[in-house]
Protein backbone atom coordinates (compact mmCIF):
# COMPACT_ATOMS: atom_id res chain seq x y z
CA UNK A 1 12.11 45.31 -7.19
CA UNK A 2 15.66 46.37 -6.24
CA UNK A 3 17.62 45.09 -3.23
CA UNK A 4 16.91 47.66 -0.62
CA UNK A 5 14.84 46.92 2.89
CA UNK A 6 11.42 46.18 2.38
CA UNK A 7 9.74 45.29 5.04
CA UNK A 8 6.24 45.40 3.13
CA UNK A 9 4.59 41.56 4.26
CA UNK A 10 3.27 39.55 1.73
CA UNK A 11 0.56 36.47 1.11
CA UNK A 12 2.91 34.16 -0.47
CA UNK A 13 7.15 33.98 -0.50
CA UNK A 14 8.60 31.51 -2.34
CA UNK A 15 11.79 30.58 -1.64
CA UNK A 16 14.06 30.46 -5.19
CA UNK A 17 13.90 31.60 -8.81
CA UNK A 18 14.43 28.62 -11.07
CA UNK A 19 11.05 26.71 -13.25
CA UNK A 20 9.34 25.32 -9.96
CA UNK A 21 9.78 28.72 -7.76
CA UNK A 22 8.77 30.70 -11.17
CA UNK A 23 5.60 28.17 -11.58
CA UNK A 24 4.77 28.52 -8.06
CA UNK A 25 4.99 32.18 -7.93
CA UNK A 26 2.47 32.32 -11.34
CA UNK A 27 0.32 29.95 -9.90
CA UNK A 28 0.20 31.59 -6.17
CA UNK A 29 -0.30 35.28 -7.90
CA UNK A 30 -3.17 34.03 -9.83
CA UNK A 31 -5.27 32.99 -6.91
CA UNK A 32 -5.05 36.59 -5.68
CA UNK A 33 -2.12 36.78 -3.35
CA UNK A 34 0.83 39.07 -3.20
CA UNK A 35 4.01 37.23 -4.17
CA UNK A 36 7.65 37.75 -3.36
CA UNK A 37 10.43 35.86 -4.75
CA UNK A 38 13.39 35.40 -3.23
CA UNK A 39 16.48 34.87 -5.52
CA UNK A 40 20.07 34.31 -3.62
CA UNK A 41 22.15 34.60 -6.63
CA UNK A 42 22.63 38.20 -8.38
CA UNK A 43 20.60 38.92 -11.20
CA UNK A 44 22.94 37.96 -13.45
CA UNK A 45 22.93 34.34 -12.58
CA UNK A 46 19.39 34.09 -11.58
CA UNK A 47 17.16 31.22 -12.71
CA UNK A 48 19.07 28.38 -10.47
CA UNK A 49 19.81 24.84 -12.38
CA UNK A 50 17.23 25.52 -14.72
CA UNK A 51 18.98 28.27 -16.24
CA UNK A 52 21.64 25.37 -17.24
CA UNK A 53 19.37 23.04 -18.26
CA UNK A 54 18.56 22.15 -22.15
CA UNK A 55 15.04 22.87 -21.87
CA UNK A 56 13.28 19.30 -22.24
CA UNK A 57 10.27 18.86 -21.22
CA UNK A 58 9.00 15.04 -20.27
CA UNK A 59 5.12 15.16 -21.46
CA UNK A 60 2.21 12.69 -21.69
CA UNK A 61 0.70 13.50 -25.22
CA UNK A 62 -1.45 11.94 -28.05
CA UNK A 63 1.04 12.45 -31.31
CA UNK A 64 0.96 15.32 -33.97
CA UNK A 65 -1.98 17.19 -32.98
CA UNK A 66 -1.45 17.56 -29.90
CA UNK A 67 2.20 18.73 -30.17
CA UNK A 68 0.94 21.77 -32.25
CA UNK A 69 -0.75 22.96 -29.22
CA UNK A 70 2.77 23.81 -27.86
CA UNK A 71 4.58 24.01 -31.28
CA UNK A 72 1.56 25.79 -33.17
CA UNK A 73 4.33 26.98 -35.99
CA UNK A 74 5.46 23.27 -37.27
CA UNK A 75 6.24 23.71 -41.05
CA UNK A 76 4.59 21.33 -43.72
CA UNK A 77 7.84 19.85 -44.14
CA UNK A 78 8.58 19.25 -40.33
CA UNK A 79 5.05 17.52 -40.38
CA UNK A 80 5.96 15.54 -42.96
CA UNK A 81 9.32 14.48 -41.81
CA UNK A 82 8.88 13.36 -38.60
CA UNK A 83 7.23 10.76 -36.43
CA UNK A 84 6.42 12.49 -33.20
CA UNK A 85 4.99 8.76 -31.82
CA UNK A 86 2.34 9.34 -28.45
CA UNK A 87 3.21 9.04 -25.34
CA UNK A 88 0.42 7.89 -22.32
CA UNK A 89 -0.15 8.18 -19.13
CA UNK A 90 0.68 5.04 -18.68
CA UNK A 91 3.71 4.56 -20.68
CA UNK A 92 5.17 7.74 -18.34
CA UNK A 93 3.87 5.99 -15.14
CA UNK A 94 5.53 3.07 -16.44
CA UNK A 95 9.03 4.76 -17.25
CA UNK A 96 8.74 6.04 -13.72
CA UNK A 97 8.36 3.09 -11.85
CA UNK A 98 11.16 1.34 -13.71
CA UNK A 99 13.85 3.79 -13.62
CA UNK A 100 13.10 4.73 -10.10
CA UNK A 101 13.02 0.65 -9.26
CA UNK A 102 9.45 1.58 -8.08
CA UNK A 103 10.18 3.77 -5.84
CA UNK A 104 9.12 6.59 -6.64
CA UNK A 105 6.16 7.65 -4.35
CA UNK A 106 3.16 6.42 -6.33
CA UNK A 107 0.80 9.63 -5.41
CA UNK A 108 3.27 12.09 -6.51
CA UNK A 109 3.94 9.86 -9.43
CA UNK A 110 0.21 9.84 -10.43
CA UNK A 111 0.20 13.65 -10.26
CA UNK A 112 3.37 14.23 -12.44
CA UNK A 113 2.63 11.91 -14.97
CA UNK A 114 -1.19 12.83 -15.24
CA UNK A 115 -0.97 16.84 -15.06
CA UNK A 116 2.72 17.14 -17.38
CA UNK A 117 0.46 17.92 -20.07
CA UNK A 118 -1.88 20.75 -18.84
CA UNK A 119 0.88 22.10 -16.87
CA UNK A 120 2.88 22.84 -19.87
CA UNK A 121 -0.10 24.35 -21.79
CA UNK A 122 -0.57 26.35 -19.11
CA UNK A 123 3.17 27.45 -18.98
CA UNK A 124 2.57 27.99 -22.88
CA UNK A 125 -0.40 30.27 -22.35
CA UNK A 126 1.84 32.18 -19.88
CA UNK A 127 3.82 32.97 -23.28
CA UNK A 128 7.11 30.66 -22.40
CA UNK A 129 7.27 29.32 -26.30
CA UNK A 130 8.58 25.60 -27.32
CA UNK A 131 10.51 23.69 -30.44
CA UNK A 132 10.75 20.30 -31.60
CA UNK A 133 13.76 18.68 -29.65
CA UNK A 134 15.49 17.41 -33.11
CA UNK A 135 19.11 16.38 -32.89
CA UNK A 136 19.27 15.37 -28.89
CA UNK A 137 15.49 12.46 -29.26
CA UNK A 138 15.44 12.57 -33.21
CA UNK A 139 18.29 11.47 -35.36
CA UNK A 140 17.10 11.61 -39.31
CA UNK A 141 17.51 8.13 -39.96
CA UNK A 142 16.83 6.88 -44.18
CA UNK A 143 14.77 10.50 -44.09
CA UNK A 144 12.75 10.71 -41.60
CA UNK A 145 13.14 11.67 -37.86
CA UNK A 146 11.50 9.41 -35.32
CA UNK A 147 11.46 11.05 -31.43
CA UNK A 148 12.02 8.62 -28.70
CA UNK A 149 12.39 8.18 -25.29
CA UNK A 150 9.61 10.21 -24.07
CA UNK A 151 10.47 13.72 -24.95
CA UNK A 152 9.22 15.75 -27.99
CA UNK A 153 9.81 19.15 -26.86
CA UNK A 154 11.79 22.00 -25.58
CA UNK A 155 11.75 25.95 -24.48
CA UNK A 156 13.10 27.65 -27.11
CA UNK A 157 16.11 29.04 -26.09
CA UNK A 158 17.01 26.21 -23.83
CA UNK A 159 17.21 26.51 -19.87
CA UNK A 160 18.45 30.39 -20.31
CA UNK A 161 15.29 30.50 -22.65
CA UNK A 162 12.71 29.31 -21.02
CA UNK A 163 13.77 31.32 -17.44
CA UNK A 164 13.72 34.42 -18.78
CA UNK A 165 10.13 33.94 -20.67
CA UNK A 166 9.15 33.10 -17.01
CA UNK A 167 10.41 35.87 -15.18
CA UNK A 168 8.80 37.98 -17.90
CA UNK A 169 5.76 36.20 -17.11
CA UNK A 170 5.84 36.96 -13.53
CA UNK A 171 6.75 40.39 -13.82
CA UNK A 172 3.97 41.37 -16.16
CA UNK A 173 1.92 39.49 -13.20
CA UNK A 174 3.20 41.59 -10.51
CA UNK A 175 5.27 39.27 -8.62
CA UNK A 176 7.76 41.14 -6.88
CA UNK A 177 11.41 39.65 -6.82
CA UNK A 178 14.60 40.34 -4.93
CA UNK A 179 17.95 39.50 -5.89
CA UNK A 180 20.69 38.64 -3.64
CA UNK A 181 18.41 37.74 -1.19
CA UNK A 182 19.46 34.34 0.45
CA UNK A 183 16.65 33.11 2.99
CA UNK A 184 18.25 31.70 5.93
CA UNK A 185 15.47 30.33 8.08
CA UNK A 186 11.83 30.00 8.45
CA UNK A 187 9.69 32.21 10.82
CA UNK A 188 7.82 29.56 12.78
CA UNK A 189 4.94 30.18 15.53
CA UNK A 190 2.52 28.69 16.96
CA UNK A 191 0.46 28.54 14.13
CA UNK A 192 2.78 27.37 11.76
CA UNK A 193 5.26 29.41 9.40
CA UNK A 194 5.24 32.79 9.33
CA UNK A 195 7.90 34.65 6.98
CA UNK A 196 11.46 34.12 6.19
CA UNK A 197 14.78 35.37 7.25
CA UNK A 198 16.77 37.06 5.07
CA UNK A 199 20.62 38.15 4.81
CA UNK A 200 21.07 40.73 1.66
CA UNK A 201 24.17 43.06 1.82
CA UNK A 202 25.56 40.81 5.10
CA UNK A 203 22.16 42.45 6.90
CA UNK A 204 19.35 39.90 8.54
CA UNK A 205 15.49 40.93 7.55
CA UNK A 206 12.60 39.14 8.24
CA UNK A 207 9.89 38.90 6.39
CA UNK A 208 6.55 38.27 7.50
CA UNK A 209 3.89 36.51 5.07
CA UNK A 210 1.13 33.86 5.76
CA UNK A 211 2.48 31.34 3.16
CA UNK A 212 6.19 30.38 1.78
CA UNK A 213 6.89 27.52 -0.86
CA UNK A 214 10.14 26.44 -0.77
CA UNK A 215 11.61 25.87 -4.50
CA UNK A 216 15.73 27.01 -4.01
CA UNK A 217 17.11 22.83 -5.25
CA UNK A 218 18.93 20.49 -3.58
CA UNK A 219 22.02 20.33 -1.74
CA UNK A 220 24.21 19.38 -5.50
CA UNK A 221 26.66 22.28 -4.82
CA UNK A 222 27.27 21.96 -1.14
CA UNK A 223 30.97 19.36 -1.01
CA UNK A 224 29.87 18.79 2.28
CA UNK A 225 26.47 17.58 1.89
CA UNK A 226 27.49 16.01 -0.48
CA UNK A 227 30.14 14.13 0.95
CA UNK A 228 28.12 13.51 3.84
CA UNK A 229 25.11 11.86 2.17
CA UNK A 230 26.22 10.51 -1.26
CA UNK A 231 29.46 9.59 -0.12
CA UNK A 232 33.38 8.92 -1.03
CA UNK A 233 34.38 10.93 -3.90
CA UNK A 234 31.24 13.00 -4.32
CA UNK A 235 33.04 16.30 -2.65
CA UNK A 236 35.22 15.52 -6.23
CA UNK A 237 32.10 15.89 -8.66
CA UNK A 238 31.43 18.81 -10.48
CA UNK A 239 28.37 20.84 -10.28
CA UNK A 240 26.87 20.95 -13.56
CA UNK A 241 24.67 24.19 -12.39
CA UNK A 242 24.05 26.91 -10.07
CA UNK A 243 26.67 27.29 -7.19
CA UNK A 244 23.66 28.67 -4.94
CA UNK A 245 21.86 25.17 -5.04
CA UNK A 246 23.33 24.76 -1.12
CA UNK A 247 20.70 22.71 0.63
CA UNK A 248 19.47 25.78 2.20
CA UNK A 249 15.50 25.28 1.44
CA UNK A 250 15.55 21.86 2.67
CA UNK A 251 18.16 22.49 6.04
CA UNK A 252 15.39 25.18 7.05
CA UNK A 253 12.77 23.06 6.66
CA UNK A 254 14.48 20.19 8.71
CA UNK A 255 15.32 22.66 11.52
CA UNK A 256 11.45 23.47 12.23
CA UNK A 257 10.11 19.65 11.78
CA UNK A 258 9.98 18.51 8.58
CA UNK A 259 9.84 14.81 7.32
CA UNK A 260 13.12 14.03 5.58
CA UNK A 261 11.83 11.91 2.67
CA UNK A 262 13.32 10.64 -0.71
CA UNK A 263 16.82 8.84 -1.83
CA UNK A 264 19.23 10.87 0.20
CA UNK A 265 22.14 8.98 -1.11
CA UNK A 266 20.95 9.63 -4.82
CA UNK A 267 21.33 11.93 -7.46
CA UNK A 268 21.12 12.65 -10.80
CA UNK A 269 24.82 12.72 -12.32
CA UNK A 270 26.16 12.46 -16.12
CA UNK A 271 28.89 12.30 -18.39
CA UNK A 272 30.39 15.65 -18.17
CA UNK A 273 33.44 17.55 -19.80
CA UNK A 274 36.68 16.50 -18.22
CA UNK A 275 37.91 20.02 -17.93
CA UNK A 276 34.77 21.84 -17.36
CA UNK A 277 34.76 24.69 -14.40
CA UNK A 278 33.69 23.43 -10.96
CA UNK A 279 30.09 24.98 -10.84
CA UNK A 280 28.09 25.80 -14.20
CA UNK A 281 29.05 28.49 -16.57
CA UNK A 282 25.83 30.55 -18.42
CA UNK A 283 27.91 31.11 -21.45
CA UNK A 284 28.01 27.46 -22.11
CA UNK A 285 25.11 26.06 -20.23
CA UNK A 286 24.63 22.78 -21.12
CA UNK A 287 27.09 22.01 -23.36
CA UNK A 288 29.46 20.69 -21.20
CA UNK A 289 27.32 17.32 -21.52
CA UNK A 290 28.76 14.43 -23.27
CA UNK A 291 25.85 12.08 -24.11
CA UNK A 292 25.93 10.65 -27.40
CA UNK A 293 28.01 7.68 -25.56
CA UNK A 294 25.48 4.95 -26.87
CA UNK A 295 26.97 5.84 -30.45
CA UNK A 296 30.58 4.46 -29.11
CA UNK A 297 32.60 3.29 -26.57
CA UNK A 298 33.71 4.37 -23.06
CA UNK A 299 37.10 3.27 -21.28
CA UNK A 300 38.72 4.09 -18.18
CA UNK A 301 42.06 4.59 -17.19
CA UNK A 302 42.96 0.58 -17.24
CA UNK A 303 41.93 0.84 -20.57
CA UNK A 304 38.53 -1.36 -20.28
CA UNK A 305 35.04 -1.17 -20.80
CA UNK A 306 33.05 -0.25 -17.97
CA UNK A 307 29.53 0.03 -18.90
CA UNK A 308 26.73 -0.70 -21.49
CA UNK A 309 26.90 2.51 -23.11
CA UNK A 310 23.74 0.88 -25.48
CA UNK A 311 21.67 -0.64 -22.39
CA UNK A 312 18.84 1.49 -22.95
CA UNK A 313 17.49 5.20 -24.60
CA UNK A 314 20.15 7.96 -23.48
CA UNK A 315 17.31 9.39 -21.92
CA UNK A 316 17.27 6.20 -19.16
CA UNK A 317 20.88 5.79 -18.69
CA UNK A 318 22.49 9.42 -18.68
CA UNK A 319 21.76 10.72 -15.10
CA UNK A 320 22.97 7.11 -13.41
CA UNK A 321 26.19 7.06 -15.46
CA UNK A 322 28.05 9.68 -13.91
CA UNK A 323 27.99 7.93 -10.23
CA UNK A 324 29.49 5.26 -12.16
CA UNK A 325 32.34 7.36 -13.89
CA UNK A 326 32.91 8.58 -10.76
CA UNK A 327 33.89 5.23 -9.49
CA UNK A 328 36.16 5.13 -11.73
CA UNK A 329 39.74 5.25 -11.15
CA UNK A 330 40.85 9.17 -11.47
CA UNK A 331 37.31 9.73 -11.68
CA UNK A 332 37.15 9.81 -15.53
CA UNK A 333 36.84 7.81 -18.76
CA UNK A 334 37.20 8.62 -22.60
CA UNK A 335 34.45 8.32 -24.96
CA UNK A 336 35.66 6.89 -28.90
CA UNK A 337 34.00 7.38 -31.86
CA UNK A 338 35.14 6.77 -35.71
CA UNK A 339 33.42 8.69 -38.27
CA UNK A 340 30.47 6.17 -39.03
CA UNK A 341 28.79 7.78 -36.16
CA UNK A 342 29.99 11.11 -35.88
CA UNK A 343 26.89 12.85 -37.60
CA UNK A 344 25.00 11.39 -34.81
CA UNK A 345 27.07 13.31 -31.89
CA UNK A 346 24.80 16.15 -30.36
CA UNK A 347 26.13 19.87 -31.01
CA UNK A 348 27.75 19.81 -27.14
CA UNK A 349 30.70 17.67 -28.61
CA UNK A 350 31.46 20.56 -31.01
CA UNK A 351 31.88 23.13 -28.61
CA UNK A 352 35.64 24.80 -28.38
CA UNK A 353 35.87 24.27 -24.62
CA UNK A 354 35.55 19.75 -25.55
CA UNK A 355 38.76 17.77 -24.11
CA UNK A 356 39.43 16.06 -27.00
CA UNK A 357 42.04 14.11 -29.20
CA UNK A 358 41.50 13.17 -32.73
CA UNK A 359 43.34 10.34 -35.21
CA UNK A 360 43.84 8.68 -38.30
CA UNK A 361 44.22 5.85 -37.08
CA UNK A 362 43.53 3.56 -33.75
CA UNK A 363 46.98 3.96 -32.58
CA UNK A 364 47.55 7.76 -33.38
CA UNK A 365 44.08 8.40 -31.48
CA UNK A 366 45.17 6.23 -28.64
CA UNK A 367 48.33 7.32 -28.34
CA UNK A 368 47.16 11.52 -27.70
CA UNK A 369 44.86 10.18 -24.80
CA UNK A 370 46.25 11.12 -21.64
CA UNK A 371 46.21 9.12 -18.43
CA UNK A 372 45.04 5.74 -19.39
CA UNK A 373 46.89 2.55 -20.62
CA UNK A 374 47.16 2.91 -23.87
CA UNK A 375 47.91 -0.97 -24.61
CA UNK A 376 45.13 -2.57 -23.22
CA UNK A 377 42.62 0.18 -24.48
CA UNK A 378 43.69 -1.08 -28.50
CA UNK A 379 42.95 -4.35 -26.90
CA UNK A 380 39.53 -3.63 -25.65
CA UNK A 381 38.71 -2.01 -28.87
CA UNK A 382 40.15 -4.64 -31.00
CA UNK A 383 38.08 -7.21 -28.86
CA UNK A 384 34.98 -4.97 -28.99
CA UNK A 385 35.19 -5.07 -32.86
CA UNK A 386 35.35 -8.57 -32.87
CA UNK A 387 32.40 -9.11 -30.87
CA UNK A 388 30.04 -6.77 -32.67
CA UNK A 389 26.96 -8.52 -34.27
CA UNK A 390 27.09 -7.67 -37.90
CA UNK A 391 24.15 -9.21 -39.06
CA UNK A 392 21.45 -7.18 -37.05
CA UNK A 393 20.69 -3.43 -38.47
CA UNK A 394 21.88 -0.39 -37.00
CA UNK A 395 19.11 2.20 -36.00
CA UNK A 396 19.67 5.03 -33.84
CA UNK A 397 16.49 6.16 -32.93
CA UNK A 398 15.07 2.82 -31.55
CA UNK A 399 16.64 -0.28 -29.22
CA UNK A 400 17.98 -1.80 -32.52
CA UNK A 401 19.50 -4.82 -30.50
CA UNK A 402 22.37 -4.73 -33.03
CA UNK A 403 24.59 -5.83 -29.72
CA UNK A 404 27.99 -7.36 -29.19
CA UNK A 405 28.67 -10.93 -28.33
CA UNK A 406 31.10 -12.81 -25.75
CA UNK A 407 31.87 -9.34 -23.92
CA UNK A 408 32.31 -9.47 -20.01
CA UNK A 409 30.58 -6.18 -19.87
CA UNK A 410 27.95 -6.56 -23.35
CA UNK A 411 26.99 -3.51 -25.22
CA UNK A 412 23.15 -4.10 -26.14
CA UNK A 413 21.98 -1.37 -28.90
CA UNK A 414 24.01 0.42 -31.50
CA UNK A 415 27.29 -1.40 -31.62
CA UNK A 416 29.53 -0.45 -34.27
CA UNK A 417 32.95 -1.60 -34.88
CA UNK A 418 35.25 0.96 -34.50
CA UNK A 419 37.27 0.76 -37.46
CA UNK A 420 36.62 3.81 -39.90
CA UNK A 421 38.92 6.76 -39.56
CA UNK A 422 39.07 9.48 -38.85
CA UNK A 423 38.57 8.95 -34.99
CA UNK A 424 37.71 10.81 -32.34
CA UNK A 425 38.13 10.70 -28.25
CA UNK A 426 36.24 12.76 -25.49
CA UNK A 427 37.38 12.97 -21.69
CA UNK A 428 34.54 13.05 -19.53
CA UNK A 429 33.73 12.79 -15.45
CA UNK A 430 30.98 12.94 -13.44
CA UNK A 431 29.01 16.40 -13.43
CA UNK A 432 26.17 16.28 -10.78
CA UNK A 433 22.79 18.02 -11.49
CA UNK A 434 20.54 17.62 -8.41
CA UNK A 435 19.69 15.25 -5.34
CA UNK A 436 17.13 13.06 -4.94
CA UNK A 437 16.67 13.63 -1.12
CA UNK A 438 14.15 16.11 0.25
CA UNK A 439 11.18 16.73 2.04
CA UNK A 440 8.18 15.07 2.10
CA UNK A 441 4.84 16.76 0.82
CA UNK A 442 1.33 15.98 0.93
CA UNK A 443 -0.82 15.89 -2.87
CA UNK A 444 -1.40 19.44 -2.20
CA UNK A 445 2.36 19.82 -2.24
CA UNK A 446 2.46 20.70 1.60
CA UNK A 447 5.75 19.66 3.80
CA UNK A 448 4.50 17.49 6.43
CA UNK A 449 6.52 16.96 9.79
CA UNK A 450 7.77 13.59 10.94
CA UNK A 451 4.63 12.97 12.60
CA UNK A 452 2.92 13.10 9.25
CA UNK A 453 1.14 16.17 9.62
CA UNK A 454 1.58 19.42 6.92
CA UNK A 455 2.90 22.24 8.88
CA UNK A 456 0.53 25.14 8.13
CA UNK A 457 1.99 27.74 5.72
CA UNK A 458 4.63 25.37 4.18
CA UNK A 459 4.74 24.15 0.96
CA UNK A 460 7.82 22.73 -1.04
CA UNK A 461 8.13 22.04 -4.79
CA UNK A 462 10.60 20.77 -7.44
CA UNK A 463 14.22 19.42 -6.48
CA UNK A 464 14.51 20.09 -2.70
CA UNK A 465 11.12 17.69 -3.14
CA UNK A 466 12.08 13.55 -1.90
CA UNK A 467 10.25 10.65 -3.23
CA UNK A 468 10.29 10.84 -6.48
CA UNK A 469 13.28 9.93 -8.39
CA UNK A 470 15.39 7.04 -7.04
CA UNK A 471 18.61 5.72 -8.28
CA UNK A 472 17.99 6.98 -11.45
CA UNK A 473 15.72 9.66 -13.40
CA UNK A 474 13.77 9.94 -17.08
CA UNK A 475 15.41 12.43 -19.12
CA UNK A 476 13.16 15.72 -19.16
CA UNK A 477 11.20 14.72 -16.04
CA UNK A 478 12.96 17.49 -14.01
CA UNK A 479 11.88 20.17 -15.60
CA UNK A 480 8.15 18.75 -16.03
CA UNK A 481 8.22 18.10 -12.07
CA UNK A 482 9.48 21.69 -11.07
CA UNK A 483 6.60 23.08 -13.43
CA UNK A 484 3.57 20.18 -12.58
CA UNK A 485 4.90 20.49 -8.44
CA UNK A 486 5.36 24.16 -8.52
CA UNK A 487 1.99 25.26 -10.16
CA UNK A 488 0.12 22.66 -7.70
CA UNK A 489 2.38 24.04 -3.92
CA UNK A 490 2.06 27.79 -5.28
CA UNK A 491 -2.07 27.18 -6.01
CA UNK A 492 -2.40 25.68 -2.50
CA UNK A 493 -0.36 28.11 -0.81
CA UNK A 494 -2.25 31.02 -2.44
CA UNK A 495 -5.41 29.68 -1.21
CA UNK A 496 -4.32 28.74 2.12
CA UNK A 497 -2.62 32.47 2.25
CA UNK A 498 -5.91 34.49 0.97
CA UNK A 499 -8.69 32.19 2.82
């Protein structure tokens, strides 16, 4: 649908165009209702943060067999290769509760962790295709890759991938989708929510329908929000994705009732190139990411250690560690490497756009690295070397406990001594993805006001959502939410909206 004036009403609007809004829209359409999608950003840079995202998907499954039902065309010699493990229910219920420091709210945790794996068959079915996710959860280690930390798969094609299989998806459904469109408020009445506001082209349009599901993020690309409820520095972060992701779903919902819910002064923030554009960029996506850190070292500008970088799976550390980069001083830090490891780095280090410094030796490296102290960083390593345990073996796709010894600040997995040239240093800072705090919804993915109750005709889904991740977030869980929490609000709403 193009961006003139339609003031056609509809069953169902949902609010946003990323995986959640796209899920919601699929699963609203299919219970009979006429669907409109509302996308601020031109159509150029639709998709919102999931257009930036590498694709993972966090999914309960059962091993081999069941992992052909999303990758049906495995080769013999991928089968043979690889250990794709199991993952349960419980084991993702369990990863939940820990990173979150069981927080998380336990009913919404119940439903993501129980319904990840029919919600991605479903998204299969609705032709979005998947790969292995070799090279970022399988190294080939002694000839044989072994996935861990909880994610097997991805959309082929990455975030850009997977977006545009979904608005082909919805399309071929008949959901009808504006661009440019940037929904401004919610129609409210007496018996509950009633349509949208719209400004396209600088004009205001409302537009009446009986349901909307909200699904346009968080407030990660709003300085001021961010400043306001993460706090000092945070107006200094950069936004790893969309520049639309404003706060605008959940602001709109706050202004009619709604239950603020979730870990408002959270968010999920990583390692992320020192010199990388303020807000996302589609022609590198992703790849600004710097997280093959458990494979070396990271100092700051005092030329210490700041961190375990092997405290756990990348996929449980990643999206804490940028809040603490960003405490840093100058808000960065330098990742080293020598070339024992550098197989191991994923692809994003080998971009053009990396800040990086290479050497043949310690010193040489050391001495191209701008704006730390170059003394005491020789020092750190030197100590780090000297501390590594030698006698434990090094495995990269388990917690090896090959650790370090004496350290102030210990690293617990996958020490190696840096000592084999030729080396190589990365300058990172903090690049935020989304915010934990939201609204609150019901099990039927309804918002509900501060007195508890759902306000009729509202429904919210994926990262404007509170309550579920706290502190801290499982790698490829954000993706699985958008899709599990979208399908479920845009069901309900579709119902609610053709009853």
């Amino acid at each position: 649908m193009n961006n003139s004036a339609d003031s056609k009403a509809y069953d169902v609007i949902v609010v946003g165009a990323g995986n959640a809004a796209l899920c919601a829209a699929l699963s609203a359409q299919e219970q009979g209702a006429s669907v409109l999608v509302l996308e601020r950003a031109p159509q150029e840079q639709r998709g919102g943060n999931s257009t930036y995202t590498a694709g993972g998907f966090r999914i309960a499954h059962s091993g081999l067999e069941d992992i052909r039902q999303f990758v049906p065309d495995l080769s013999a010699e991928e089968i043979a290769n690889t250990d794709f493990g199991s993952y349960t229910v419980e084991e993702y219920l369990d990863d939940l509760g820990r990173v979150t420091e069981y927080r998380i709210d336990p009913d919404l945790a119940e439903i993501l962790a129980r319904r990840s794996n029919e919600t991605v068959k479903w998204i299969r079915q609705k032709g979005i295709p998947f790969v292995p996710k070799y090279g970022k959860n399988a190294f080939k280690h002694e000839g044989r890759f072994k996935f861990f930390g909880g994610v097997v798969i991805e959309a082929r094609g990455g975030g850009r991938g997977l977006v545009d299989a979904e608005f082909k998806a919805a399309e071929k459904q008949g959901v009808a989708i504006r661009y440019g469109a940037r929904a401004v408020a919610l129609l409210h009445g007496r018996d509950g929510v009633e349509g949208v506001r719209v400004i396209s082209d600088r004009v205001a349009e409302d537009i009446r329908s009986r349901a909307v599901v909200l699904a346009c993020g968080g407030f990660e690309a709003n300085r001021e929000m961010r400043a306001r409820y993460l706090g000092r520095g945070w107006d200094l972060a950069k936004v790893r994705g969309t520049r639309y992701n404003t706060g605008d779903g959940i602001n709109m919902a706050l202004k009619i009732g709604a239950q603020p819910y979730g870990h408002w002064t959270g968010a999920h923030a990583c390692d992320w190139d020192l010199n990388a554009p303020e807000y996302g960029d589609l022609s590198v996506g992703d790849a600004y990411s710097k997280h093959s850190y458990p494979s070396g070292i990271a100092i700051n500008a005092n030329g210490v250690r700041f961190l375990d970088e092997g405290a756990d799976i990348r996929n449980y550390t990643y999206a804490k560690y940028g809040r603490i980069i960003l405490e840093q001083p100058g808000q960065f830090c330098w990742q080293i490497f020598d070339s024992k490891v550098l197989h191991l780095l994923r692809n994003s280090y080998r971009i053009k756009q990396c800040t990086k410094v290479t050497g043949n030796t310690l010193e040489e490296l050391v001495g191209r690295i701008e704006g730390i102290n170059r003394e005491q960083t020789l020092k750190t390593i030197t100590e780090f070397n000297a501390a590594v345990m030698k006698d434990v073996p090094f495995d990269p796709n388990v917690k090896d406990g090959r650790g370090t010894t004496g350290l102030t600040i210990p690293k617990s997995n996958w020490a190696l001594a840096i000592d084999t040239p030729p080396y190589e240093a990365y300058g990172v800072t903090c690049g935020i993805t989304f915010t934990f705090g939201g609204v609150k919804i019901t099990t039927q993915g309804e918002v509900v006001d501060t007195a508890e109750q759902p306000i009729p005709g509202l429904y919210a889904a994926g990262e404007l959502v509170g309550g579920i991740f706290y502190s801290n977030y499982p790698g490829g869980a954000g993706l699985t939410n958008g899709a599990v929490f979208g399908k479920l609000a845009g069901e309900h709403a579709g119902r609610y909206a053709t009853a």
